[in-house]
N, C-alpha and C. Protein backbone atom coordinates (compact mmCIF):
# COMPACT_ATOMS: atom_id res chain seq x y z
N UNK A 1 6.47 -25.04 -10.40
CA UNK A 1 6.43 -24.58 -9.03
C UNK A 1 6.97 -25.69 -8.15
N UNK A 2 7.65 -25.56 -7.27
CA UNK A 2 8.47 -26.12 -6.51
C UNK A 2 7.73 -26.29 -5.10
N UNK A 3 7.93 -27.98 -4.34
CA UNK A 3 7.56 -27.57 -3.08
C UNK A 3 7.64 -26.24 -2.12
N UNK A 4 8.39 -25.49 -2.17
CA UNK A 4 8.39 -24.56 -1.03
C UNK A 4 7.59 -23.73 -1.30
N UNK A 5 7.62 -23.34 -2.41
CA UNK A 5 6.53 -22.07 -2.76
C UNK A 5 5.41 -22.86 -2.92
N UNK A 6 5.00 -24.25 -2.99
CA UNK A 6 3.83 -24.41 -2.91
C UNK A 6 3.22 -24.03 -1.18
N UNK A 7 4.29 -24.50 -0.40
CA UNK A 7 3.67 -24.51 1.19
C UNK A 7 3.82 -22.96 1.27
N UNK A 8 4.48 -22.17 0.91
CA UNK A 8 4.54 -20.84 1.13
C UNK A 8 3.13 -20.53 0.99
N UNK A 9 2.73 -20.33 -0.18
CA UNK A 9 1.02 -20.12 -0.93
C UNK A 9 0.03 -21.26 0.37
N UNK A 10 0.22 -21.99 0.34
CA UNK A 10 -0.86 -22.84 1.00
C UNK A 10 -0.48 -21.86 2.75
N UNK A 11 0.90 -21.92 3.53
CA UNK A 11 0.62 -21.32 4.78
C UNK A 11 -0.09 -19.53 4.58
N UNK A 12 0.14 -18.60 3.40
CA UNK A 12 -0.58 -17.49 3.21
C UNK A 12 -1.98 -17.48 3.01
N UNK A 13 -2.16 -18.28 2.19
CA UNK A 13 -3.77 -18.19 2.00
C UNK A 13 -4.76 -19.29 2.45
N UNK A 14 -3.93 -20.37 3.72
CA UNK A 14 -4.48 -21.26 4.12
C UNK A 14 -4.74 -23.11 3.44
N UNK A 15 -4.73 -23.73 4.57
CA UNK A 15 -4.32 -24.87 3.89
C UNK A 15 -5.41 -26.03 2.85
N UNK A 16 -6.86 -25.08 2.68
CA UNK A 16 -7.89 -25.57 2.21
C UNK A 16 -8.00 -25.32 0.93
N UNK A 17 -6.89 -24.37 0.53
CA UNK A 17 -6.72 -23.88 -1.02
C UNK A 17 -6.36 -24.90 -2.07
N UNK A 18 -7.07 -25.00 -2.77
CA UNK A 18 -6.60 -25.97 -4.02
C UNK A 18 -5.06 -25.65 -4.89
N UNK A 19 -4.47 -27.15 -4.27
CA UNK A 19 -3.03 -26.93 -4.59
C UNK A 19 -2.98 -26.94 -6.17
N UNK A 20 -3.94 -27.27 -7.24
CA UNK A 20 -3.76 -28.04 -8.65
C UNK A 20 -4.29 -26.09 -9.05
N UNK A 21 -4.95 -25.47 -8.27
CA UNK A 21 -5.64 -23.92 -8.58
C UNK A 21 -4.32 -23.54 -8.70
N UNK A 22 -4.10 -23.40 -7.68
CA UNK A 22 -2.43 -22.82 -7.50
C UNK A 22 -1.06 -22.82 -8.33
N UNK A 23 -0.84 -24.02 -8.70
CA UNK A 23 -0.07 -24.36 -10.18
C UNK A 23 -0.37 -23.78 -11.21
N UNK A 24 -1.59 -23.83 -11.23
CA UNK A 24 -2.36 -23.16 -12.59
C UNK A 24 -1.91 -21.56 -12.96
N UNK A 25 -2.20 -20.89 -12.08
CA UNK A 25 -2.12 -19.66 -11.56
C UNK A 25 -0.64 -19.57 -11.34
N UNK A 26 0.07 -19.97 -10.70
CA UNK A 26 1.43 -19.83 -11.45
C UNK A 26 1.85 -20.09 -12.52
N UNK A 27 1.48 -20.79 -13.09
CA UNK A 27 2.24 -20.80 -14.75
C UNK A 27 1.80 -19.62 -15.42
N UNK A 28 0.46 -19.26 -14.63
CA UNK A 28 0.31 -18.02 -15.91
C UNK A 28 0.80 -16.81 -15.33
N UNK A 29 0.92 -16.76 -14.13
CA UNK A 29 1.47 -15.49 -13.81
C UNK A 29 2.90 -15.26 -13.51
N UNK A 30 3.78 -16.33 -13.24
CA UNK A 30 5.00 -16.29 -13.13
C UNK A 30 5.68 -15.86 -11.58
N UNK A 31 4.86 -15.78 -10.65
CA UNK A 31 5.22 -15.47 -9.13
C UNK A 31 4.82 -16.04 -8.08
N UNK A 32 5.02 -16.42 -7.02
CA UNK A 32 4.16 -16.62 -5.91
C UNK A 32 3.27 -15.97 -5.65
N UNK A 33 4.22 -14.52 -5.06
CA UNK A 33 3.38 -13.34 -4.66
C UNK A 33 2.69 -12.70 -5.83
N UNK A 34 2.57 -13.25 -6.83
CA UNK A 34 1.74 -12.67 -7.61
C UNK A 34 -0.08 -13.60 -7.60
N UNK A 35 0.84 -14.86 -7.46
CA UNK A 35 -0.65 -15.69 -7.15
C UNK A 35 -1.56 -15.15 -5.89
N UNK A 36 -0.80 -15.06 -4.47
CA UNK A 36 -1.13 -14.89 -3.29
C UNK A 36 -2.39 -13.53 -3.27
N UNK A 37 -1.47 -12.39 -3.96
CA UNK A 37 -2.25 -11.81 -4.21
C UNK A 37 -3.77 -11.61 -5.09
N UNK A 38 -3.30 -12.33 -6.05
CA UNK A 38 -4.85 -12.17 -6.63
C UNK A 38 -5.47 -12.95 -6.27
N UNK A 39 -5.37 -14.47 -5.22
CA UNK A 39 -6.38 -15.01 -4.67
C UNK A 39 -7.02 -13.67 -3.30
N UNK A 40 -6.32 -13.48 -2.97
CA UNK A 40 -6.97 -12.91 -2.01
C UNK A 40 -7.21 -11.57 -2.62
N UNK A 41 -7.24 -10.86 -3.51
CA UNK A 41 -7.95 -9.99 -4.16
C UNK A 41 -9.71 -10.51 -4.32
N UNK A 42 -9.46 -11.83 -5.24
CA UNK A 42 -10.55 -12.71 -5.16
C UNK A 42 -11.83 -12.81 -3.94
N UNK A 43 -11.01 -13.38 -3.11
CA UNK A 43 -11.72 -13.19 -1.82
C UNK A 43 -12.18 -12.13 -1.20
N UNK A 44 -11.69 -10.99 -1.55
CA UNK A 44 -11.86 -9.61 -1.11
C UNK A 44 -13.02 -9.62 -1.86
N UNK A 45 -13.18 -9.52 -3.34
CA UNK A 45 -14.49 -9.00 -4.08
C UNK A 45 -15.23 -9.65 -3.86
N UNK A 46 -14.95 -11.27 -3.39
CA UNK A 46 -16.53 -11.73 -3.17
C UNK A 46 -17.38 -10.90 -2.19
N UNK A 47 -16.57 -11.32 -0.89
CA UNK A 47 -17.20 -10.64 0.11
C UNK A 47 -17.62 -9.37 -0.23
N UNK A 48 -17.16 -8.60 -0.85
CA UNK A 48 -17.44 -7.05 -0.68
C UNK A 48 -19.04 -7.13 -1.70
N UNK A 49 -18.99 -8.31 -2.84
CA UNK A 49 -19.90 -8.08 -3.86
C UNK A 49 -21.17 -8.23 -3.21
N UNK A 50 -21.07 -8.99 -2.05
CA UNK A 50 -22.62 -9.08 -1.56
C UNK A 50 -22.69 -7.97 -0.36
N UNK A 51 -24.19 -8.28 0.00
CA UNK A 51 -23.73 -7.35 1.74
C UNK A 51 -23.14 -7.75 2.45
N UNK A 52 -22.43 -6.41 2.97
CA UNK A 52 -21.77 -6.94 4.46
C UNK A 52 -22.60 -7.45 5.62
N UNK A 53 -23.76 -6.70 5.51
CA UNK A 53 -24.25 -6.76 6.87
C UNK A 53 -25.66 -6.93 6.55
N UNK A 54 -26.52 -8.25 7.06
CA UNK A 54 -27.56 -8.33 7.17
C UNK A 54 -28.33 -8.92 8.56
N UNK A 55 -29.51 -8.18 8.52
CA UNK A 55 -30.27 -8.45 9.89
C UNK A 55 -31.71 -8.32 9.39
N UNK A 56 -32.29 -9.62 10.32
CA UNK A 56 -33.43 -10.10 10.28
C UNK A 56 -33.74 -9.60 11.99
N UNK A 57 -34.42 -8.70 12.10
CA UNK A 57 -35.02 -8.02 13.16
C UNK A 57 -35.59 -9.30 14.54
N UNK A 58 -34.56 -9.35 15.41
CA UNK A 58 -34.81 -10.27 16.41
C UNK A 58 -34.57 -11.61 15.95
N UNK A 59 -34.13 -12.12 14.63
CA UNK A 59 -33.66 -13.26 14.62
C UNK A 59 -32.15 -13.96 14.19
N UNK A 60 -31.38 -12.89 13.69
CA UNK A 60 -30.51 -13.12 13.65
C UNK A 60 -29.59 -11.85 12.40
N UNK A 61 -28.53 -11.72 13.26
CA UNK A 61 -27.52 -10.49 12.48
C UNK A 61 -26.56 -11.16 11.62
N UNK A 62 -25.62 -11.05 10.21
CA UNK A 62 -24.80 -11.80 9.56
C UNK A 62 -23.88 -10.43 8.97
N UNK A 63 -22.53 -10.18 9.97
CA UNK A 63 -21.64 -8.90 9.77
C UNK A 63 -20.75 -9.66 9.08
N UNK A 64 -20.09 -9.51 7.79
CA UNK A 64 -18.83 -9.87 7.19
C UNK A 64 -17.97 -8.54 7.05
N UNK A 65 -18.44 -7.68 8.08
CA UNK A 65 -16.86 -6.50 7.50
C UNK A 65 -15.69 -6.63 8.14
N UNK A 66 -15.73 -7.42 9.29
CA UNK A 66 -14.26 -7.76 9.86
C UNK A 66 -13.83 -8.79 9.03
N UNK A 67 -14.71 -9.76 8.21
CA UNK A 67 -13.76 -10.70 7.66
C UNK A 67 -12.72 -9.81 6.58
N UNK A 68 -13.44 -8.96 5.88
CA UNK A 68 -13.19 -8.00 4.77
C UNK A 68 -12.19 -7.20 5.41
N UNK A 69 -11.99 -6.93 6.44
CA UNK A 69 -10.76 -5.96 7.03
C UNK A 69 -9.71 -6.86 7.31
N UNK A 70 -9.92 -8.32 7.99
CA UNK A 70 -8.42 -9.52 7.87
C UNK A 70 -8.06 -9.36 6.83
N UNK A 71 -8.96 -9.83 6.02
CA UNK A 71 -8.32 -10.05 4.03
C UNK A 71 -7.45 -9.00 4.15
N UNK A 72 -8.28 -7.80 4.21
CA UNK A 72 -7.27 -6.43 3.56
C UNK A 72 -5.82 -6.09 4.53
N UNK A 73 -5.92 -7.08 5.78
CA UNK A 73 -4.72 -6.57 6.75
C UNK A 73 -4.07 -7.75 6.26
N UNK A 74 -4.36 -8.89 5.79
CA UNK A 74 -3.62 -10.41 5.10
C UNK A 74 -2.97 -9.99 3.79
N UNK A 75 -3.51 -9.38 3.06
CA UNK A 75 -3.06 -8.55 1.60
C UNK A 75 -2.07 -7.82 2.05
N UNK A 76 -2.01 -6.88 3.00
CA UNK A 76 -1.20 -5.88 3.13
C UNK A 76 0.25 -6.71 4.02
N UNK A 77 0.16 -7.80 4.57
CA UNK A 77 1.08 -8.62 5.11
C UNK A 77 1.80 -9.10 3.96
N UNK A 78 0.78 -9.58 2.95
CA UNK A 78 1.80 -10.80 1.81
C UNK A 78 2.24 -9.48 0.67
N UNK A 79 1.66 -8.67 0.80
CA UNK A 79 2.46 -7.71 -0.44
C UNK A 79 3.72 -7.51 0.22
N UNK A 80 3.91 -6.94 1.72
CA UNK A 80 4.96 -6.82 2.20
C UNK A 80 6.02 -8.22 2.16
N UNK A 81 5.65 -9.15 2.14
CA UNK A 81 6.82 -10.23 2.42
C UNK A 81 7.03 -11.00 0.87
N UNK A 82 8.41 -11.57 1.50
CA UNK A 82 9.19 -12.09 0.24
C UNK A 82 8.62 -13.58 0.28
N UNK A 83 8.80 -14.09 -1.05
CA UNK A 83 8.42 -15.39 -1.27
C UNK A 83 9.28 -15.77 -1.77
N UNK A 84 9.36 -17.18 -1.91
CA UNK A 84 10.41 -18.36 -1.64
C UNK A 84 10.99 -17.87 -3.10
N UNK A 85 10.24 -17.52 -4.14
CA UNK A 85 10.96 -17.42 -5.53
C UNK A 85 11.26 -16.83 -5.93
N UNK A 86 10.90 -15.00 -4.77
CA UNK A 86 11.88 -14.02 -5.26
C UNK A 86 13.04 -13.63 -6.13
N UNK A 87 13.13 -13.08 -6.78
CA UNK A 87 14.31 -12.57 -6.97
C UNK A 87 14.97 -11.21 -6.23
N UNK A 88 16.35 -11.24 -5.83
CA UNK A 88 16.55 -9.84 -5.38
C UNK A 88 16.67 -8.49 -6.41
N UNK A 89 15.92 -7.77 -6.55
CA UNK A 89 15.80 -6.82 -7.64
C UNK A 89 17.05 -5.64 -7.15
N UNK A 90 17.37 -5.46 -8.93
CA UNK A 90 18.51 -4.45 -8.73
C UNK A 90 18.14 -2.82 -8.22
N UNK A 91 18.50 -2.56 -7.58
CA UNK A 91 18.17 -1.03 -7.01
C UNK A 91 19.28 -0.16 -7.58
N UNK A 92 20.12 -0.83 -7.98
CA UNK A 92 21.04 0.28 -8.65
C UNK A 92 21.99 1.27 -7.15
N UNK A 93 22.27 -0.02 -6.45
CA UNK A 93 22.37 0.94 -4.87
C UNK A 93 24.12 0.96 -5.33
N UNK A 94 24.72 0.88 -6.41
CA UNK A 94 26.52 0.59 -6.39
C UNK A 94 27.10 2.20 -6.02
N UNK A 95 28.37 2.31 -6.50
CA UNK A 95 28.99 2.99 -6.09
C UNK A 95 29.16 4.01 -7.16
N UNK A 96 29.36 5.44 -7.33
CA UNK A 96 29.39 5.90 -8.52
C UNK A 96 30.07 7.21 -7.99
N UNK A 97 31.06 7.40 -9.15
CA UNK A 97 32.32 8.68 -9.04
C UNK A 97 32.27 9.23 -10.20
N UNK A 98 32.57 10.84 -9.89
CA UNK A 98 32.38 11.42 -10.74
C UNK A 98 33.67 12.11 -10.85
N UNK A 99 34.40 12.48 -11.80
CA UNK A 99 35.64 13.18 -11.52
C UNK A 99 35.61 14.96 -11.89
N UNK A 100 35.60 15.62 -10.93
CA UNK A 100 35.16 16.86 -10.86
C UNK A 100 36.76 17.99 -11.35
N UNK A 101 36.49 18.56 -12.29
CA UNK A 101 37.68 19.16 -13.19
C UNK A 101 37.41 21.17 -12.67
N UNK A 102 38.43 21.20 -12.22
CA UNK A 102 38.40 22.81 -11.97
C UNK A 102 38.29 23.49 -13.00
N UNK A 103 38.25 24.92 -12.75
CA UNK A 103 37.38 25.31 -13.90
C UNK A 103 38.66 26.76 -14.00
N UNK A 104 38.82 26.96 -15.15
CA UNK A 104 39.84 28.11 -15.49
C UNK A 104 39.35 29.54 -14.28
N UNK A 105 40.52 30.01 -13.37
CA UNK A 105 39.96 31.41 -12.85
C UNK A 105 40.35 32.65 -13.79
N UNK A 106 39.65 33.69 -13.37
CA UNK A 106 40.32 35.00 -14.08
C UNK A 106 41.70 35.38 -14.24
């Protein structure tokens, strides 16, 4: 992994992320956006695994479902965008002719 895609990964998922995690996780997965995503998949299940929402009656409320809705609007940002190591994938968008042969009339 190369500086850029390291700062790429560190400006997506923030700069407190363990850069040596990150390496790791690329070698085995082979992408940026493949790392990006399953950390913050990660982060998604924690939060979701506990409660969202707890309250102690007059002493204090603890809501994590907006954090859980950034994640999922942060996920839906980095699936959309390209990373530094992309490749441009073939779409098969070329040009293609067909040569159209008349057909005997009566």
């Amino acid at each position: 992994m190369n500086s850029d895609v390291l700062r790429w990964l560190l400006a997506q998922l923030g700069p407190d992320t363990d850069p040596a995690d990150l390496t790791q996780r690329y070698a085995r997965l082979g992408s940026a956006h493949d790392v990006a995503l399953e950390v913050l998949n990660e982060r998604i299940a924690s939060l979701v695994a506990e409660p969202l929402k707890v309250t102690v009656n007059g002493v204090a409320t603890i809501d994590h479902t907006a954090n859980v809705a950034a994640l999922e609007r942060r996920y839906a940002q980095v699936a959309a965008a390209n990373a530094p190591d992309a490749t441009p994938k073939d779409d098969g968008g070329g040009v293609v002719a067909w040569e159209l042969l008349t057909r005997p009339r009566r």
